[in-house]
C-alpha atoms as a PDB file:
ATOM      1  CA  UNK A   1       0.000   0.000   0.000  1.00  0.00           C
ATOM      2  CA  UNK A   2       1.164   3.244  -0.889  1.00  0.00           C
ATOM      3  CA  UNK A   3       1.713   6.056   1.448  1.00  0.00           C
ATOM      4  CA  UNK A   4      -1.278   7.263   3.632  1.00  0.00           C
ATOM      5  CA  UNK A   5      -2.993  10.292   1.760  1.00  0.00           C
ATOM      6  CA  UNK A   6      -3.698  12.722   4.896  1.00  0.00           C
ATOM      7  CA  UNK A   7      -3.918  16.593   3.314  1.00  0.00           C
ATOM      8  CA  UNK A   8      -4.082  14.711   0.057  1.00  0.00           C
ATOM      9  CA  UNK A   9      -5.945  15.881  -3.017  1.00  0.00           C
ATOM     10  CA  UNK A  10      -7.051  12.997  -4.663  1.00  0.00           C
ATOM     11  CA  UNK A  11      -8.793  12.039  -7.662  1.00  0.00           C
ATOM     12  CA  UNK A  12     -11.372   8.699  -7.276  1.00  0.00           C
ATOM     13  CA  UNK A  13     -11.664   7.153 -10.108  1.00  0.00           C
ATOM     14  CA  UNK A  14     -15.750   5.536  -9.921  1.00  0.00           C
ATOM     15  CA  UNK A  15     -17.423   3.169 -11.664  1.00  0.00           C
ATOM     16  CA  UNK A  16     -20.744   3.205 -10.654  1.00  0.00           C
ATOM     17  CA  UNK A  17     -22.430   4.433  -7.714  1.00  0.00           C
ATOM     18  CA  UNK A  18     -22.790   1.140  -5.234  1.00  0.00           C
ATOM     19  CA  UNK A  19     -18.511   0.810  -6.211  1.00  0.00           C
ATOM     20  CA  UNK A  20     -18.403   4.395  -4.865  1.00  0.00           C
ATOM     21  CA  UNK A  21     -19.584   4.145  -1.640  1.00  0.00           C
ATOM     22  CA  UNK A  22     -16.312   1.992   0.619  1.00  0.00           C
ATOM     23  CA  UNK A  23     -13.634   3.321  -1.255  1.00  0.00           C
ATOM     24  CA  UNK A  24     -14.759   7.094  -1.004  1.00  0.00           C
ATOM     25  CA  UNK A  25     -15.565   6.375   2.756  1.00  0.00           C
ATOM     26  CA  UNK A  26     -12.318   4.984   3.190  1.00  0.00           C
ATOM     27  CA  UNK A  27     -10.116   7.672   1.351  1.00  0.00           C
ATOM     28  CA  UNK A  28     -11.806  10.277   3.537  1.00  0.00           C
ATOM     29  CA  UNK A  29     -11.236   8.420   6.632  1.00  0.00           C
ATOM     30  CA  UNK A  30      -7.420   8.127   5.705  1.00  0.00           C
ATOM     31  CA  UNK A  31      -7.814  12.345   5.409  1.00  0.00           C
ATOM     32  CA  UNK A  32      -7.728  12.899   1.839  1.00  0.00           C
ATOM     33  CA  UNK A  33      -9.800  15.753  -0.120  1.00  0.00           C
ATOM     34  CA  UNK A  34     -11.426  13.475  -2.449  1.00  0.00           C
ATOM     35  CA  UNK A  35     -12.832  14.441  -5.759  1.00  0.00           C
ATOM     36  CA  UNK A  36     -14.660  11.425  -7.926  1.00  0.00           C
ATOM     37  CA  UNK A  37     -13.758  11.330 -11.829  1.00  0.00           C
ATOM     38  CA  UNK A  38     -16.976   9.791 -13.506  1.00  0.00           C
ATOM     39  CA  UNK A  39     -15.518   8.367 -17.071  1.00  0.00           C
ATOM     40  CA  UNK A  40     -16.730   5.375 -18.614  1.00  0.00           C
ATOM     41  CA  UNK A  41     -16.370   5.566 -22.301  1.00  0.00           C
ATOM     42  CA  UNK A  42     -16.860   1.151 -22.185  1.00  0.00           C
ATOM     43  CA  UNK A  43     -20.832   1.345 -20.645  1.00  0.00           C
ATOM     44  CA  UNK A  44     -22.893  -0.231 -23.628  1.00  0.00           C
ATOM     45  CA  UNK A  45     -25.641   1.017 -24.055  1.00  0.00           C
ATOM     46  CA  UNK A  46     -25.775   4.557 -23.517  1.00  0.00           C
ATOM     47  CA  UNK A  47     -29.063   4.084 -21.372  1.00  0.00           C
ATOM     48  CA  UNK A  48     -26.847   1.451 -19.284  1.00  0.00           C
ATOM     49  CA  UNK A  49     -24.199   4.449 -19.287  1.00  0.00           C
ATOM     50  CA  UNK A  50     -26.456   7.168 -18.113  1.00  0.00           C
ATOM     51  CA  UNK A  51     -28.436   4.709 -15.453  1.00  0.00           C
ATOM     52  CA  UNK A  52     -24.965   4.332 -13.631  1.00  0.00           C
ATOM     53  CA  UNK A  53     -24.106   7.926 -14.012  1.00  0.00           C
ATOM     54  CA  UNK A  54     -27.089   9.159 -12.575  1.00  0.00           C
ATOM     55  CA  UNK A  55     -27.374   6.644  -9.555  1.00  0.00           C
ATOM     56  CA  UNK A  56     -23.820   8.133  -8.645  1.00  0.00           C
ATOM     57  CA  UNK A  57     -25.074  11.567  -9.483  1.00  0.00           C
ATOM     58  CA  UNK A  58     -28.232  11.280  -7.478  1.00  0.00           C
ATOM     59  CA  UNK A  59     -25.970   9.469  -3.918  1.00  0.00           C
ATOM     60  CA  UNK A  60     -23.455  12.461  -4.928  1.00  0.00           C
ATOM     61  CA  UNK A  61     -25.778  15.525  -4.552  1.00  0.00           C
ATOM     62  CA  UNK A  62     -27.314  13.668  -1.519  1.00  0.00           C
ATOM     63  CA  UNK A  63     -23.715  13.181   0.483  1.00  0.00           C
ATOM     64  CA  UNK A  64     -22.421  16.279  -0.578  1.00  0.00           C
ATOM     65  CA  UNK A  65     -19.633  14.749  -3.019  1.00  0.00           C
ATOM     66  CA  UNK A  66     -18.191  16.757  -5.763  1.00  0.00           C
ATOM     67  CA  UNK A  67     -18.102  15.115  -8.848  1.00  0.00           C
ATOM     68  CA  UNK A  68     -16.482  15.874 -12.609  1.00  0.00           C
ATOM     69  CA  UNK A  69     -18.385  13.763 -15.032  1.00  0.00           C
ATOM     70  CA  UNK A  70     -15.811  13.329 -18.316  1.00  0.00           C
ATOM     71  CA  UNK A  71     -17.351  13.031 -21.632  1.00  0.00           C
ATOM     72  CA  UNK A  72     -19.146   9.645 -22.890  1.00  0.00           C
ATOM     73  CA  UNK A  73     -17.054   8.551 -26.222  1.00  0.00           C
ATOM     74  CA  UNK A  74     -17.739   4.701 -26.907  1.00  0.00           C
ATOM     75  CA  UNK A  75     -16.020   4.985 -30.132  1.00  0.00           C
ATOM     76  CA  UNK A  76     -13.186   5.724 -28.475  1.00  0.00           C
ATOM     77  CA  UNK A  77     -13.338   2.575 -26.250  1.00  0.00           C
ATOM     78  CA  UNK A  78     -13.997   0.296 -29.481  1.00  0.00           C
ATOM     79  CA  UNK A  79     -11.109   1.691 -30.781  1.00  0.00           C
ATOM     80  CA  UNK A  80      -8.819   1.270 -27.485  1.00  0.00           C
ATOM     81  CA  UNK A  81     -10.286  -2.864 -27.055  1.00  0.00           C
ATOM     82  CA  UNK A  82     -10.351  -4.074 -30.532  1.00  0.00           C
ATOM     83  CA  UNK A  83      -7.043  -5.046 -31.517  1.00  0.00           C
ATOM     84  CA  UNK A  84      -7.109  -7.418 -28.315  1.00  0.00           C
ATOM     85  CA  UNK A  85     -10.007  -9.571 -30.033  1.00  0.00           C
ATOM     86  CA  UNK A  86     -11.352 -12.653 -27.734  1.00  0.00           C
ATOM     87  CA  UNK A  87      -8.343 -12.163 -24.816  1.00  0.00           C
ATOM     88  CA  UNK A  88     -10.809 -10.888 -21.842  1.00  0.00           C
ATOM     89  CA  UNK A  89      -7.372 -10.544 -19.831  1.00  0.00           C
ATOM     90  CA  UNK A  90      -5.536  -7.766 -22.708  1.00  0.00           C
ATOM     91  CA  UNK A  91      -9.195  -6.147 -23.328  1.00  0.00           C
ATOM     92  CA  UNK A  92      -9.930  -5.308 -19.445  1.00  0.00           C
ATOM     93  CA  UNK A  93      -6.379  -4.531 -19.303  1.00  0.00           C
ATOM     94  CA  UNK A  94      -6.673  -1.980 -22.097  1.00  0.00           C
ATOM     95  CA  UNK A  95      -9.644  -1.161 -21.005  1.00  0.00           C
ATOM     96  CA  UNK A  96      -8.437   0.182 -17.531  1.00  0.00           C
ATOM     97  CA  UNK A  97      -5.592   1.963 -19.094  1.00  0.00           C
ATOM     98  CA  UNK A  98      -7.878   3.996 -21.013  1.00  0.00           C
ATOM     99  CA  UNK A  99      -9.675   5.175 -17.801  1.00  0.00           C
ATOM    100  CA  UNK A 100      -7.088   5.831 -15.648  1.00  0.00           C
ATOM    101  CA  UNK A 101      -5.284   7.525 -18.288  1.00  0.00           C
ATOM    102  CA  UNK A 102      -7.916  10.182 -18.600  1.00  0.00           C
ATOM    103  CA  UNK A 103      -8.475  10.416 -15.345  1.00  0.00           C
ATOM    104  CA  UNK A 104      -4.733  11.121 -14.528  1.00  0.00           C
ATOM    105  CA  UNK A 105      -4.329  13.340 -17.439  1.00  0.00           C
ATOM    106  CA  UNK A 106      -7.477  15.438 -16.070  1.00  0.00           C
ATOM    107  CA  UNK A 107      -6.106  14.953 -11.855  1.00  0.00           C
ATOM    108  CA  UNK A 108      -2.748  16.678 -13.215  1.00  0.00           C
ATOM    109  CA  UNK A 109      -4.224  19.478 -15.104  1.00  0.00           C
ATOM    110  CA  UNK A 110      -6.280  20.578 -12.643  1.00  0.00           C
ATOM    111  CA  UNK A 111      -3.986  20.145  -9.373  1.00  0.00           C
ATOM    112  CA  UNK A 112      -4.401  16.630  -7.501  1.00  0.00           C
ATOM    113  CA  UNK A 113      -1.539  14.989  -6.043  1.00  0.00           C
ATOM    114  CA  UNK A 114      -2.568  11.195  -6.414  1.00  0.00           C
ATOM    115  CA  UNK A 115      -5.165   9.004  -7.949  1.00  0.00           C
ATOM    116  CA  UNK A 116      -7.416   5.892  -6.794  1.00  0.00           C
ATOM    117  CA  UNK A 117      -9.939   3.777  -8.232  1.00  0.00           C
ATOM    118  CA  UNK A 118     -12.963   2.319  -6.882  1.00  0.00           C
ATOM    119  CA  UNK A 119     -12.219  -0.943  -9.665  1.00  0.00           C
ATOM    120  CA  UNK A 120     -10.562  -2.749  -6.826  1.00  0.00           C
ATOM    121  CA  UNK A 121     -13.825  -2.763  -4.616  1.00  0.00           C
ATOM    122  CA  UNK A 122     -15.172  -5.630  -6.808  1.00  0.00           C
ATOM    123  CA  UNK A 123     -14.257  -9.196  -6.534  1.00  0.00           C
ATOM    124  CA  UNK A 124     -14.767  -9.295 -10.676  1.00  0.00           C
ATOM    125  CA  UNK A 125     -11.912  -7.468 -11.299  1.00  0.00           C
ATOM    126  CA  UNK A 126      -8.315  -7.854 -11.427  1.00  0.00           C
ATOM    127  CA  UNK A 127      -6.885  -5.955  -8.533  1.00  0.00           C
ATOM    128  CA  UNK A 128      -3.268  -6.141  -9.835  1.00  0.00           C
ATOM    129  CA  UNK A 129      -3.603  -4.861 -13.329  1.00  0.00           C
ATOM    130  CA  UNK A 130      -5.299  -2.010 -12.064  1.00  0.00           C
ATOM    131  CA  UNK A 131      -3.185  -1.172  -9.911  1.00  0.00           C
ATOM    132  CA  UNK A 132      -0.204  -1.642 -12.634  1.00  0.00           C
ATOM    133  CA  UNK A 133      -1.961   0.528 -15.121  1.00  0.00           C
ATOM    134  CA  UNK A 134      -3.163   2.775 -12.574  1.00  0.00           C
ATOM    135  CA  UNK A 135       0.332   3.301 -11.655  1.00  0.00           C
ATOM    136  CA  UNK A 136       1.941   3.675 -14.987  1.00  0.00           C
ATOM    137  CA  UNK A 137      -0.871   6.519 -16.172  1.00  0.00           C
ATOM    138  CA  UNK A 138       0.070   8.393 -12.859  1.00  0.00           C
ATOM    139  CA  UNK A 139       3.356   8.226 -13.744  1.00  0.00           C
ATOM    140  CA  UNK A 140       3.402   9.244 -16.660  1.00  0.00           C
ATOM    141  CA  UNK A 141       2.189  13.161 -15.611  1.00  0.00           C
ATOM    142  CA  UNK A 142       3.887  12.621 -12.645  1.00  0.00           C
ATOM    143  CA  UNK A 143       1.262  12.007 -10.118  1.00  0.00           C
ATOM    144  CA  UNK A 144       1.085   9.585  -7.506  1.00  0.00           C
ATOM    145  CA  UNK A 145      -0.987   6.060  -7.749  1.00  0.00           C
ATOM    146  CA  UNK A 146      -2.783   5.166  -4.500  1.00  0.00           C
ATOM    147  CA  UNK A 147      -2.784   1.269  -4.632  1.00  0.00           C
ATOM    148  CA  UNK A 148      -5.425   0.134  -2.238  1.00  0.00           C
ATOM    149  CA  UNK A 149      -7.485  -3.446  -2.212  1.00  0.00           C
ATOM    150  CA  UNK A 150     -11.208  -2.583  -1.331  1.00  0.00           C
ATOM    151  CA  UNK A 151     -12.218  -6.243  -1.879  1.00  0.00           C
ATOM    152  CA  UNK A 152     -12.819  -7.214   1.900  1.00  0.00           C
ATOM    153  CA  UNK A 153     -15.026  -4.110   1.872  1.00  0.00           C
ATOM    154  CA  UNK A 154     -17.504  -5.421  -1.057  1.00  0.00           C
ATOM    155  CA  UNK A 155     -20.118  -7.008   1.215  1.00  0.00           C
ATOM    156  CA  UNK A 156     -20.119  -3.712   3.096  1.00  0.00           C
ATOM    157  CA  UNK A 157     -20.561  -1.959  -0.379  1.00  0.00           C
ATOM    158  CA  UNK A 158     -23.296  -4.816  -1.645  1.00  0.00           C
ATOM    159  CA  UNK A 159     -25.601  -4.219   1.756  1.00  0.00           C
ATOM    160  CA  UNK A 160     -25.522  -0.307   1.741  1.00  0.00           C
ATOM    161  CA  UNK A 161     -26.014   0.120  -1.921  1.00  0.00           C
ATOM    162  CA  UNK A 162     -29.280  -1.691  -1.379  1.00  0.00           C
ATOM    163  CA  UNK A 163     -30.471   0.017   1.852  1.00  0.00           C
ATOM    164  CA  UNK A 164     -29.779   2.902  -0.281  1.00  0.00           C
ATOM    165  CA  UNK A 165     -31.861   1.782  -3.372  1.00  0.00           C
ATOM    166  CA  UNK A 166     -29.478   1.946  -5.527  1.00  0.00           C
ATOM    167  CA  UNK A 167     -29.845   0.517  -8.909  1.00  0.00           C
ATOM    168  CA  UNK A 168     -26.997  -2.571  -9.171  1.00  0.00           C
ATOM    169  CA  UNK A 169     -26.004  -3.501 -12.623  1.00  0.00           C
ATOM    170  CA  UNK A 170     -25.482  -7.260 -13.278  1.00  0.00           C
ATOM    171  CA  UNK A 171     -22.421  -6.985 -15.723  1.00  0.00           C
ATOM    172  CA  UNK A 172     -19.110  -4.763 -15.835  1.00  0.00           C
ATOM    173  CA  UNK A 173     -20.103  -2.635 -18.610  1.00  0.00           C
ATOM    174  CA  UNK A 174     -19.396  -2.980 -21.913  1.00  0.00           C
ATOM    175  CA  UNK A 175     -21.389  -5.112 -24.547  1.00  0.00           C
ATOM    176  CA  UNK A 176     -19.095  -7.965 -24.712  1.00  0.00           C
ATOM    177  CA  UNK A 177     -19.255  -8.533 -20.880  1.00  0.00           C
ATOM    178  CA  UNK A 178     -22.772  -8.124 -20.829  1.00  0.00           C
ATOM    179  CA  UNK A 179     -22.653 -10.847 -23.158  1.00  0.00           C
ATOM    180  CA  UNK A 180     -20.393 -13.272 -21.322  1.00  0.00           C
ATOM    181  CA  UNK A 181     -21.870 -12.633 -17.780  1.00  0.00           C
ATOM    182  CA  UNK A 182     -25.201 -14.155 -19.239  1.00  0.00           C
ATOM    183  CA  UNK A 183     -23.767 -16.738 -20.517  1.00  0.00           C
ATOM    184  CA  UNK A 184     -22.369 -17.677 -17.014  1.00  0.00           C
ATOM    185  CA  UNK A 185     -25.366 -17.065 -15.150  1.00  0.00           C
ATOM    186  CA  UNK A 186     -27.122 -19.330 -17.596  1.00  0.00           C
ATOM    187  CA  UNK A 187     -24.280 -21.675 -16.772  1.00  0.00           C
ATOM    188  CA  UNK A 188     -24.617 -21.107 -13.015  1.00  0.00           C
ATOM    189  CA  UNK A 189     -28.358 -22.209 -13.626  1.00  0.00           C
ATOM    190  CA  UNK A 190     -28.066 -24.956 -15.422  1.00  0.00           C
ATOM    191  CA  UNK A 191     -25.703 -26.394 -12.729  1.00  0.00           C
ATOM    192  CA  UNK A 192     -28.009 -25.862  -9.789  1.00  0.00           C
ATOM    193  CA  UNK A 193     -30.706 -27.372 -12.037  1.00  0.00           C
ATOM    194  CA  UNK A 194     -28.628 -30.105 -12.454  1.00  0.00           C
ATOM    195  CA  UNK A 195     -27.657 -30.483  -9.137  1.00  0.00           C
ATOM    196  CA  UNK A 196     -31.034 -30.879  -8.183  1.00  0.00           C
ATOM    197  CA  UNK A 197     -32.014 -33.566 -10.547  1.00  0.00           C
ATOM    198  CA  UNK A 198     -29.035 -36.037  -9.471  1.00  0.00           C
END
């Protein structure tokens, strides 16, 4: 873990707004000023995109959390993912360097010191490429790359966001995940169905 942000002005990288809600807790608690970076260029569709923006919006304006929404380009993430084809590993890795890039290039411009994601709150993603592409993007504009494992804090994160009444998305967010986490839920099913009939 990298060094304790006290005084810090940091910029939180979020996902979505039930991801939000540990990480930006915990940041605070540790004493940084913590601003959240909303970009998500991989959300398919745009109705999926805004649905997630506007859950985070709506906990946001409630908590009292400023927020800098970046712009929605999916052509851009197309662009970034394609040459990696069927590998899920090199497309979620490219994937992540696209959004911590921006939101690096956009902390340094307008005077943070480090960056974090909330990514590393879910137990779907992979914890150590983010934090590897998290820390090259900082480095690259000379910022610093808050490596923190929120995992242990997801059933916190799960419970709240549904006290809350949040709305909880059932796949990562872009069209080919949406596509594969179907398919293993209808695998998931099939087994239990399975199961019962033996």
């Amino acid at each position: 873990m990298t060094s304790a942000p006290s005084g810090k002005r940091v910029a939180l990288h979020a996902c979505c707004g039930p991801c939000l809600l540990e990480p930006y807790d915990a940041l605070v608690d540790e004493g940084a000023e913590v601003v959240v970076v909303y970009y998500n260029p991989n959300i398919h569709p745009e109705g999926e995109y805004q649905r997630r923006r506007d859950t985070l919006l709506g906990h946001a304006l409630a908590a009292g959390i400023e927020v800098e929404v970046r712009p929605y380009d999916p052509v851009v993430w197309f662009e970034t993912v394609a040459p990696h084809g069927s590998s899920r590993s090199e497309r979620c890795r490219a994937c992540y360097r696209l959004r911590l890039t921006e939101v690096a290039r956009w902390a340094a411009e307008n005077g943070f010191e480090a960056v974090a994601s909330t990514l590393t709150v879910s137990p779907y993603q992979d914890a150590d490429t983010i934090t590897e592409e998290g820390r090259l993007a900082c480095e690259a504009v000379g910022l610093e790359y808050l490596q923190r494992d929120y995992r242990d804090r997801y059933p916190d994160a799960t419970r709240r966001s549904r006290d809350l009444g949040m709305y909880r998305q059932n796949y990562c967010g872009c069209v080919l995940s949406a596509t594969e986490a179907a398919e293993e839920r209808t695998a998931r099913k099939a087994e239990r169905q399975a199961r019962r009939q033996a």
